[in-house]
C-alpha atoms as a PDB file:
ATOM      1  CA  UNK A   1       5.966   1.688  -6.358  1.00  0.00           C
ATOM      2  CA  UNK A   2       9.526   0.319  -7.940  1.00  0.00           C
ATOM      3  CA  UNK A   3       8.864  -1.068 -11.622  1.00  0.00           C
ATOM      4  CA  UNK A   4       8.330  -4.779 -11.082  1.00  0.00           C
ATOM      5  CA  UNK A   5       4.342  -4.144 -11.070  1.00  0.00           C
ATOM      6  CA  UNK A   6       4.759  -2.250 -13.992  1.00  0.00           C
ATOM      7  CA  UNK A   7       6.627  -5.169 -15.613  1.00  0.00           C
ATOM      8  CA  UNK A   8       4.180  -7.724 -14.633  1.00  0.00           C
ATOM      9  CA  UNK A   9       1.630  -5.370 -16.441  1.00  0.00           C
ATOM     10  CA  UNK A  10       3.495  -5.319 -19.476  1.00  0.00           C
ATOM     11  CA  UNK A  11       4.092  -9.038 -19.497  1.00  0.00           C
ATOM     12  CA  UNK A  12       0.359  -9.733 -19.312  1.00  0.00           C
ATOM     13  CA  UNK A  13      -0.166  -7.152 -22.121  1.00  0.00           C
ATOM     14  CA  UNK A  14       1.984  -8.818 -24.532  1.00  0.00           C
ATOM     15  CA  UNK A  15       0.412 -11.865 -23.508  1.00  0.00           C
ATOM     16  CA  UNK A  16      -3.244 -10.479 -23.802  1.00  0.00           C
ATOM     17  CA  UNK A  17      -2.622  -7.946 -26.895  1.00  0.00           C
ATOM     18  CA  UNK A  18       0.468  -9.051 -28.869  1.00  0.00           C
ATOM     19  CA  UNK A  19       1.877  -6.600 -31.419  1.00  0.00           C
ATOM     20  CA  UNK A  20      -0.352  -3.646 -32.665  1.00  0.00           C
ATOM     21  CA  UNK A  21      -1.318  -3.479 -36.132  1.00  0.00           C
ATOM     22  CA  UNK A  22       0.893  -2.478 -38.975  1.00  0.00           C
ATOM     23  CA  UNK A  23       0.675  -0.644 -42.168  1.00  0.00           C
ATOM     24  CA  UNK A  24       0.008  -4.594 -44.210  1.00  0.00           C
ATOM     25  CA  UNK A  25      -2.292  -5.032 -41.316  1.00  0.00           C
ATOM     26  CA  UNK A  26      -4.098  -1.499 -42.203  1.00  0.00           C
ATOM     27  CA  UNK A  27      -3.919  -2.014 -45.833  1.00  0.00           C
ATOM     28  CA  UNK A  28      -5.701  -5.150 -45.914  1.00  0.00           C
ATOM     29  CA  UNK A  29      -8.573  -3.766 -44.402  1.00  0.00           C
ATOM     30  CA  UNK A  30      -8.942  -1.027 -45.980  1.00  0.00           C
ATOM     31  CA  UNK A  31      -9.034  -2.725 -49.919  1.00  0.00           C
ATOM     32  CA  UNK A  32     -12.269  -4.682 -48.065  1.00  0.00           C
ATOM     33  CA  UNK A  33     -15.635  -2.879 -49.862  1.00  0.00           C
ATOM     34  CA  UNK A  34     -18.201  -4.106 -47.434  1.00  0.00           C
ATOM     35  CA  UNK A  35     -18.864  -4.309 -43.819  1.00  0.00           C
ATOM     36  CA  UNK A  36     -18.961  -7.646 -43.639  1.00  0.00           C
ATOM     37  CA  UNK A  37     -15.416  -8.117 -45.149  1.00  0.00           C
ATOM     38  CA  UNK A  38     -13.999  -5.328 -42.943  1.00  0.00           C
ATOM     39  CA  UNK A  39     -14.809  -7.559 -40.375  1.00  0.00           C
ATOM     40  CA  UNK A  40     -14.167 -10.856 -41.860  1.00  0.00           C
ATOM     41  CA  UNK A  41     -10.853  -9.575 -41.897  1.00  0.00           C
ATOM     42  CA  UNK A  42     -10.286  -7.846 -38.783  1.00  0.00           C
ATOM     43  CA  UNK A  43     -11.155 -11.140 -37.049  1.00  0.00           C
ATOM     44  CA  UNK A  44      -8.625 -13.139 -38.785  1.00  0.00           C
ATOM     45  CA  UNK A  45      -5.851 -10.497 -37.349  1.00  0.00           C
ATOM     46  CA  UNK A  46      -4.507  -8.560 -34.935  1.00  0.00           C
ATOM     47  CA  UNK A  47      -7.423  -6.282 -34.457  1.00  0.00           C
ATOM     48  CA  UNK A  48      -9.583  -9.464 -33.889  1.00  0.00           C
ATOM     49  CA  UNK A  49     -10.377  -8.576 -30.247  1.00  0.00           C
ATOM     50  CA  UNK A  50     -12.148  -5.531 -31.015  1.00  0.00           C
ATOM     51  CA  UNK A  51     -14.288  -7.405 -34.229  1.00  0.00           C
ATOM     52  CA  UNK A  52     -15.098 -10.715 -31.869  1.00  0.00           C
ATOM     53  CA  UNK A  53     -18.667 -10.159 -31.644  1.00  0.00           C
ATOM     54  CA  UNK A  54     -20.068  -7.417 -34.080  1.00  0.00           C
ATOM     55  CA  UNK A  55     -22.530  -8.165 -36.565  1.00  0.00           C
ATOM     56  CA  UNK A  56     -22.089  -6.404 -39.933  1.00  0.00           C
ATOM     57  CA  UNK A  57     -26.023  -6.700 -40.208  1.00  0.00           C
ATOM     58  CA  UNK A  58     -26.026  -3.972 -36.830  1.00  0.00           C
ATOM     59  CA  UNK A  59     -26.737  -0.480 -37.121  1.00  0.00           C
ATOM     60  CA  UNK A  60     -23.647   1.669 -36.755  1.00  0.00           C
ATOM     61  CA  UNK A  61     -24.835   2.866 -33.409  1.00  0.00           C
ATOM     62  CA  UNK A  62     -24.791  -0.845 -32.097  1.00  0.00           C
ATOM     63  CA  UNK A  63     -21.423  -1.496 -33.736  1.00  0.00           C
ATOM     64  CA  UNK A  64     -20.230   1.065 -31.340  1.00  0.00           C
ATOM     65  CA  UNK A  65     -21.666   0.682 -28.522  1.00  0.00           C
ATOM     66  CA  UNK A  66     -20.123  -2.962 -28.435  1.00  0.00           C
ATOM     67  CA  UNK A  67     -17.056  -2.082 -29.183  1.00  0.00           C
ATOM     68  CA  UNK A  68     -17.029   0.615 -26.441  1.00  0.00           C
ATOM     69  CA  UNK A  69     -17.988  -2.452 -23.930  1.00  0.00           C
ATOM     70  CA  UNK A  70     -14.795  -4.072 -25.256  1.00  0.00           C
ATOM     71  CA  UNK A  71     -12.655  -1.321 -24.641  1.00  0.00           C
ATOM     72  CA  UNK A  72     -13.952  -0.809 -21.113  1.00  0.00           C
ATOM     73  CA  UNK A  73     -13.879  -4.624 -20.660  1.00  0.00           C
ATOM     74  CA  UNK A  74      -9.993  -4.417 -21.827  1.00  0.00           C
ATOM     75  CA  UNK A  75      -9.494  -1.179 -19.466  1.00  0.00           C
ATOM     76  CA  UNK A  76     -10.794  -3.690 -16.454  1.00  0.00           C
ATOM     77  CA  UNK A  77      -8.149  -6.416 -17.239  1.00  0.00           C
ATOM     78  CA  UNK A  78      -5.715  -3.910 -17.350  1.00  0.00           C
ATOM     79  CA  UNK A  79      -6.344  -2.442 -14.431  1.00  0.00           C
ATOM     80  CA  UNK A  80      -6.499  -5.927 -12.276  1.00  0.00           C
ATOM     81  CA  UNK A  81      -3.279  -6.442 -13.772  1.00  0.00           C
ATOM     82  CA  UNK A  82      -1.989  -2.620 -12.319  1.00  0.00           C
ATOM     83  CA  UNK A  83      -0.358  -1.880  -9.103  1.00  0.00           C
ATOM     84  CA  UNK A  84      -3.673  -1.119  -6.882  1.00  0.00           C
ATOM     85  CA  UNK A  85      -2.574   2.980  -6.765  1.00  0.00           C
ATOM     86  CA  UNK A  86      -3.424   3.220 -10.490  1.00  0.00           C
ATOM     87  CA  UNK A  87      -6.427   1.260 -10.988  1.00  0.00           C
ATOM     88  CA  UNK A  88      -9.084   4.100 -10.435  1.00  0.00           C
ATOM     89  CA  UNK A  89      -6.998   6.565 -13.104  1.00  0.00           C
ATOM     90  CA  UNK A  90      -6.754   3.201 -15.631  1.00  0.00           C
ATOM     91  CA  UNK A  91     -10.611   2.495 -15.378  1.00  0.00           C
ATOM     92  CA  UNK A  92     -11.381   6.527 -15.580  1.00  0.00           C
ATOM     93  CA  UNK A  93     -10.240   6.017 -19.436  1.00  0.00           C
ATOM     94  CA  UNK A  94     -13.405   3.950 -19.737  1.00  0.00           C
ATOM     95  CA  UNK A  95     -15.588   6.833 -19.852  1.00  0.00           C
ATOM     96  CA  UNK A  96     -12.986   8.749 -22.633  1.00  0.00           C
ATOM     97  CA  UNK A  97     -14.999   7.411 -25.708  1.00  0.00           C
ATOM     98  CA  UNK A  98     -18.178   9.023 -23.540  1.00  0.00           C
ATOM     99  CA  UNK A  99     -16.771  12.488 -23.729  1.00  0.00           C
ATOM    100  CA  UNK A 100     -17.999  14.047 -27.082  1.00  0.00           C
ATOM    101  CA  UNK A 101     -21.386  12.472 -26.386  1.00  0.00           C
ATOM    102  CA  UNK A 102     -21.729  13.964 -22.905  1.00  0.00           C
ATOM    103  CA  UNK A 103     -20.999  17.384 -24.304  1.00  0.00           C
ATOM    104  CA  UNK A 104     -23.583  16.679 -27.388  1.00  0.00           C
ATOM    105  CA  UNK A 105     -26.273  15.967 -24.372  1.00  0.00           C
ATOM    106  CA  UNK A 106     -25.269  19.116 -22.615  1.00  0.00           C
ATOM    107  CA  UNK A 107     -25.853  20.751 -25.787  1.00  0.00           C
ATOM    108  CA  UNK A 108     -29.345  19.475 -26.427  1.00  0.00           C
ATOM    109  CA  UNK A 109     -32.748  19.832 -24.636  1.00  0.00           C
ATOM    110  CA  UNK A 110     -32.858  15.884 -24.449  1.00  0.00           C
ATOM    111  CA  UNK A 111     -31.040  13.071 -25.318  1.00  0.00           C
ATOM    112  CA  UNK A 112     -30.797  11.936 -29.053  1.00  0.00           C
ATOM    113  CA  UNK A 113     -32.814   8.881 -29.623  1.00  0.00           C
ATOM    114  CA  UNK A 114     -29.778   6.800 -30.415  1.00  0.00           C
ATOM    115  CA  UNK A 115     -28.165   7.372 -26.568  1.00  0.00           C
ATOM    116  CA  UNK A 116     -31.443   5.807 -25.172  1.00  0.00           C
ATOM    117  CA  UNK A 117     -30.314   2.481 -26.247  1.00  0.00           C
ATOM    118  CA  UNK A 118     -26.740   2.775 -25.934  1.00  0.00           C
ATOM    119  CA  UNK A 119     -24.664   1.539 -22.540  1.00  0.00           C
ATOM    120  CA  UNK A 120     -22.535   3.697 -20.957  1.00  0.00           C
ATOM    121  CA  UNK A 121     -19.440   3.995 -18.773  1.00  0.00           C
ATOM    122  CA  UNK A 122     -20.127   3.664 -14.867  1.00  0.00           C
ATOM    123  CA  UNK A 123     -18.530   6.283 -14.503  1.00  0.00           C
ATOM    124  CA  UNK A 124     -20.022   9.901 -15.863  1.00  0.00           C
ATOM    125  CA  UNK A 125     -17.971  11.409 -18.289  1.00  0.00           C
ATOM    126  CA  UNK A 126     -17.334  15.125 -18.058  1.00  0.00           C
ATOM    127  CA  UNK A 127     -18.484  17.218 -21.096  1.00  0.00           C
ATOM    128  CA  UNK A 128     -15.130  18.505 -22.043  1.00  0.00           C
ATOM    129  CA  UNK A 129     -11.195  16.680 -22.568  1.00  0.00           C
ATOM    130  CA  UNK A 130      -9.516  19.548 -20.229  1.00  0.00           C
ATOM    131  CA  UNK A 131     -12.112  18.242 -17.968  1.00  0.00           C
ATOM    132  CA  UNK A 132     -12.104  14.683 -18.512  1.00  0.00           C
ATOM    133  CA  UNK A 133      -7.959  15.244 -17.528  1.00  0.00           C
ATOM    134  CA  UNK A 134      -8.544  17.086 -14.669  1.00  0.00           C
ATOM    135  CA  UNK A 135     -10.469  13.503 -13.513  1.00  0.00           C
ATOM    136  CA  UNK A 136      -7.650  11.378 -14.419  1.00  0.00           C
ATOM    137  CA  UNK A 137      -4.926  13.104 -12.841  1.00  0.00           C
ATOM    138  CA  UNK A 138      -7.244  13.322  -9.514  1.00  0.00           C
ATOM    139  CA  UNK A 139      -7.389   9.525  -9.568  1.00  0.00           C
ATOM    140  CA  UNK A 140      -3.863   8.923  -9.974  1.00  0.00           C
ATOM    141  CA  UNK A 141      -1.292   9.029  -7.064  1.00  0.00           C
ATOM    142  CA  UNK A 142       1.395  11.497  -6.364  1.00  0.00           C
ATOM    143  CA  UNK A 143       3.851  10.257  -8.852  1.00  0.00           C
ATOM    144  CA  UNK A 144       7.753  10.498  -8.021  1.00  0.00           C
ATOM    145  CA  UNK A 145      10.177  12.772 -10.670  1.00  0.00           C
ATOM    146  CA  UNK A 146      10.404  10.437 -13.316  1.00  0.00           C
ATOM    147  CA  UNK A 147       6.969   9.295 -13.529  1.00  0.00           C
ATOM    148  CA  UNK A 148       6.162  13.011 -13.526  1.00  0.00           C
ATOM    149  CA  UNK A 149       8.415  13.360 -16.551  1.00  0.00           C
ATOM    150  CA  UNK A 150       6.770  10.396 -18.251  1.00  0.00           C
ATOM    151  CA  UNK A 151       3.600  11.295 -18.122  1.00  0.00           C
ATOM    152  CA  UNK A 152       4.337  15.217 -19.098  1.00  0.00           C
ATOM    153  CA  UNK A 153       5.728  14.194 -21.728  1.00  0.00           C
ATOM    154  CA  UNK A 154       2.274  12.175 -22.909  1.00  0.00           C
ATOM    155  CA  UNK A 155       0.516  15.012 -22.095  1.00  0.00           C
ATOM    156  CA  UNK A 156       2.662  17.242 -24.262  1.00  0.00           C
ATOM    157  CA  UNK A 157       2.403  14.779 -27.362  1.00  0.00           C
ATOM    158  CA  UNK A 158      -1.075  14.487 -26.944  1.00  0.00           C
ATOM    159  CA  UNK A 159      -1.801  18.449 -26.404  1.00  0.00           C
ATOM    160  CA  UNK A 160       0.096  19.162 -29.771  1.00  0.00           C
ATOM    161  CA  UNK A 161      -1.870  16.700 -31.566  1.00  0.00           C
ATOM    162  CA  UNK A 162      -5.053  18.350 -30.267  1.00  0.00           C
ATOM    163  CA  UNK A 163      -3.919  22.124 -31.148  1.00  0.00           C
ATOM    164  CA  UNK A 164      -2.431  21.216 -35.125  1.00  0.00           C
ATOM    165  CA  UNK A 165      -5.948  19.239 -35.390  1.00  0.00           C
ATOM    166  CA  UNK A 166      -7.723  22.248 -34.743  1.00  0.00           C
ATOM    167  CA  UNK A 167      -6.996  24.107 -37.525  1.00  0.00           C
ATOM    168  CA  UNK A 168      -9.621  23.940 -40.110  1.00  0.00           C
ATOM    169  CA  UNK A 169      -7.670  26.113 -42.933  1.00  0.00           C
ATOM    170  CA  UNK A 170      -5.392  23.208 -43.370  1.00  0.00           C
ATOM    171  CA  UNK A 171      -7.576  20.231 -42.662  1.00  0.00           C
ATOM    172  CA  UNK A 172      -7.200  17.173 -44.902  1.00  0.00           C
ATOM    173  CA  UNK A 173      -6.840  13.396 -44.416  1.00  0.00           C
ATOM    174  CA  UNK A 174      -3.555  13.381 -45.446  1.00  0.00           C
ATOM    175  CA  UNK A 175      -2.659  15.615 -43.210  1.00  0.00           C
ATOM    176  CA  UNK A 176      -4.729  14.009 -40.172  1.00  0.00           C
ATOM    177  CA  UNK A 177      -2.366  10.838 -41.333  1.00  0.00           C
ATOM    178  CA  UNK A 178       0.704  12.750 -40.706  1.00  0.00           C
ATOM    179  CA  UNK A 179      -0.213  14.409 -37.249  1.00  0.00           C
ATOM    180  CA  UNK A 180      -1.410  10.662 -36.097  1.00  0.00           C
ATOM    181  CA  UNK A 181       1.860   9.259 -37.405  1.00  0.00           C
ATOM    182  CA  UNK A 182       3.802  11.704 -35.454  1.00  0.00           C
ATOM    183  CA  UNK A 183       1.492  11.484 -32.535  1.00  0.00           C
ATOM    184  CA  UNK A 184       1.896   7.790 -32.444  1.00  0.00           C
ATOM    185  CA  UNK A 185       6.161   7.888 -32.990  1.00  0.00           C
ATOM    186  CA  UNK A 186       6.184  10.716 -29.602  1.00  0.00           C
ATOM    187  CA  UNK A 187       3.947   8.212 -27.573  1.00  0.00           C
ATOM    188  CA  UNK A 188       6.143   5.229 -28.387  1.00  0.00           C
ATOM    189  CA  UNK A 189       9.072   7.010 -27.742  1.00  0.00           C
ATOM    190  CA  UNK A 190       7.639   7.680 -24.078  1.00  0.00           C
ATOM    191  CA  UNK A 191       6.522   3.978 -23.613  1.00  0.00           C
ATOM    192  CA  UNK A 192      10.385   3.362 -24.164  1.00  0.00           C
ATOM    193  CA  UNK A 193      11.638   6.044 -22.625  1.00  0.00           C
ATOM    194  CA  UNK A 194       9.901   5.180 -19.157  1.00  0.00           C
ATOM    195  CA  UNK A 195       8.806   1.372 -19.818  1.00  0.00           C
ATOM    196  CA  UNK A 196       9.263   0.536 -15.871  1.00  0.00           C
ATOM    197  CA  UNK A 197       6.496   3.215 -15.509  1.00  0.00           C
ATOM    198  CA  UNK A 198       2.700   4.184 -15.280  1.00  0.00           C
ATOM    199  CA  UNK A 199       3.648   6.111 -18.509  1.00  0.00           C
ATOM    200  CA  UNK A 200       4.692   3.001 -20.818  1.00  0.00           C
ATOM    201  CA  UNK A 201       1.001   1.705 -19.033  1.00  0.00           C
ATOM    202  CA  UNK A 202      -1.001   5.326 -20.459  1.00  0.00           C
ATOM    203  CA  UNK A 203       1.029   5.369 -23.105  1.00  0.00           C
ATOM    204  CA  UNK A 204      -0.157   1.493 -24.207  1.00  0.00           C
ATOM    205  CA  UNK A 205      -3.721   2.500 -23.391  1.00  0.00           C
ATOM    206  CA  UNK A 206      -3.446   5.569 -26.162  1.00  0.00           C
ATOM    207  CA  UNK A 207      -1.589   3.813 -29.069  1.00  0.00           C
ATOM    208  CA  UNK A 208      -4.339   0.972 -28.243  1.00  0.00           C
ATOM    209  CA  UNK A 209      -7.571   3.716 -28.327  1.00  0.00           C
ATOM    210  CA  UNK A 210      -5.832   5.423 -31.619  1.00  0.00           C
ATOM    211  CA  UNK A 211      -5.875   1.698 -32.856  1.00  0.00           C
ATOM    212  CA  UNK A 212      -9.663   1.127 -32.083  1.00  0.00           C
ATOM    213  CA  UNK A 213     -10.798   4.343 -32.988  1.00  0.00           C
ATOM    214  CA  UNK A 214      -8.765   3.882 -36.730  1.00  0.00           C
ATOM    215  CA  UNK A 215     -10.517   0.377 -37.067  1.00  0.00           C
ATOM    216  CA  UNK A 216     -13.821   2.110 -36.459  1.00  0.00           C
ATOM    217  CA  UNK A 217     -13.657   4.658 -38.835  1.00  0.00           C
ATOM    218  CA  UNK A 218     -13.363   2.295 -41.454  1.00  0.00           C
ATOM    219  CA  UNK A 219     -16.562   0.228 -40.352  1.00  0.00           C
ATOM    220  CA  UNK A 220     -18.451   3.506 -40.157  1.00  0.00           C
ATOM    221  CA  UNK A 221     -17.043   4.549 -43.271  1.00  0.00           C
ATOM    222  CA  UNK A 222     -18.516   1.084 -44.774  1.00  0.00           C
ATOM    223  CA  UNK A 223     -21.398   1.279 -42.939  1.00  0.00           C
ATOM    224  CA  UNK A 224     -22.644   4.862 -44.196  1.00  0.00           C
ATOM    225  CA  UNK A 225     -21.991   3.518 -47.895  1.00  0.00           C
ATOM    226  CA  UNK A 226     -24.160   0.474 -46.986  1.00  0.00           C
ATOM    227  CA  UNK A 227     -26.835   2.944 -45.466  1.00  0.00           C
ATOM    228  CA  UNK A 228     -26.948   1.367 -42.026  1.00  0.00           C
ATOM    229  CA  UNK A 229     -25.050   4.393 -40.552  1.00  0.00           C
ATOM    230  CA  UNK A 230     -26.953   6.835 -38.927  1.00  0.00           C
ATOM    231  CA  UNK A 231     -26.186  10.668 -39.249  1.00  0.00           C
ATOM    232  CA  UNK A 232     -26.268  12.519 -36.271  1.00  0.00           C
ATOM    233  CA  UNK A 233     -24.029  10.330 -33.804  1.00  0.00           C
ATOM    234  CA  UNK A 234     -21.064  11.423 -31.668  1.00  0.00           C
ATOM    235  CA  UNK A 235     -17.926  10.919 -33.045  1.00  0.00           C
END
């Protein structure tokens, strides 16, 4: 597959997503007290996508399940947009947000009451992120050498993410702020490096889900202060 499908993708992207959200774009949100200001706000920027529908008046576990629908729903354009080879490995990253939750129900004699209600990816999500990877790269098509290199090179950013995150003796949120900040700066440098690629494509999808997953801290954050969070959910 030469690049031009992976140009096409990008073009409708741009189109579809525009620029991601900025530090201004961050710091307005987060001087918002309430939930409904959060979202107020979100909608009247660059994040608005992911606030178009959600209710501040919903419990936190509603909040998320909807905007795990809109993720998925994004993952679907994305993947219509995608040279046909890729699709299945595109759509797989539907069931990602699915992963810590599958290994919570694994853990537990039955499902927590709060899954009962909640829609899920078509697709079953493994109970593990080694596992999860071993899906996606079974989806995806023999790559040629520079593809290859593209996507190793996501893997690697995202596997030393993962290992300095999993040191608890020198946890703290500014810390967590300076790992995602490099994470995000290797990522963008591979979306560069190999933007005629399915690795600019992956590497779109992560800066996108570190995006989402940033804007919904802060609503669960606001949410647990107004007590409609609930404790107990997957992260």
């Amino acid at each position: 597959m030469t690049g031009a499908g992976f140009s096409y993708v990008q073009a409708r992207i741009q189109a579809r997503h525009g620029r991601r959200p900025d530090e201004s774009d961050w710091s307005r949100l987060e001087s918002c007290d309430s939930t409904h200001a959060y979202l107020e706000a979100a909608r009247t920027g660059v994040l608005s996508a992911w606030a178009e529908g959600l209710n501040a008046e919903d419990g936190i576990h509603r909040l998320e399940a909807s905007i795990r629908r809109s993720w998925r729903h994004y993952l679907d354009q994305v993947a219509s947009w995608s040279p046909e080879p890729w699709r299945d490995a595109i759509e797989w990253c539907g069931s990602l947000p699915d992963v810590p939750t599958a290994a919570q129900v694994a853990a537990a004699e039955e499902p927590p009451e709060w899954l009962l209600s909640e829609e899920q990816s078509e697709a079953v999500a493994p109970g593990s992120l080694d596992a999860w990877r071993e899906g996606w790269r079974a989806r995806m098509p023999s790559p040629d050498a520079d593809q290859r290199a593209g996507l190793a090179a996501l893997e690697a950013a995202v596997d030393e993410w993962i290992g300095a995150n999993r040191d608890p003796e020198q946890a703290s949120v500014s810390r967590a702020a300076r790992l995602r900040e490099r994470l995000e700066q290797r990522v963008t440098t591979v979306f560069r490096r190999h933007a005629l690629g399915p690795a600019a494509l992956f590497a779109h999808l992560l800066l996108t889900a570190l995006d989402v997953q940033r804007f919904r801290g802060g609503l669960a954050r606001r949410q647990a202060l107004s007590g409609r969070g609930v404790v107990g959910a997957a992260a």
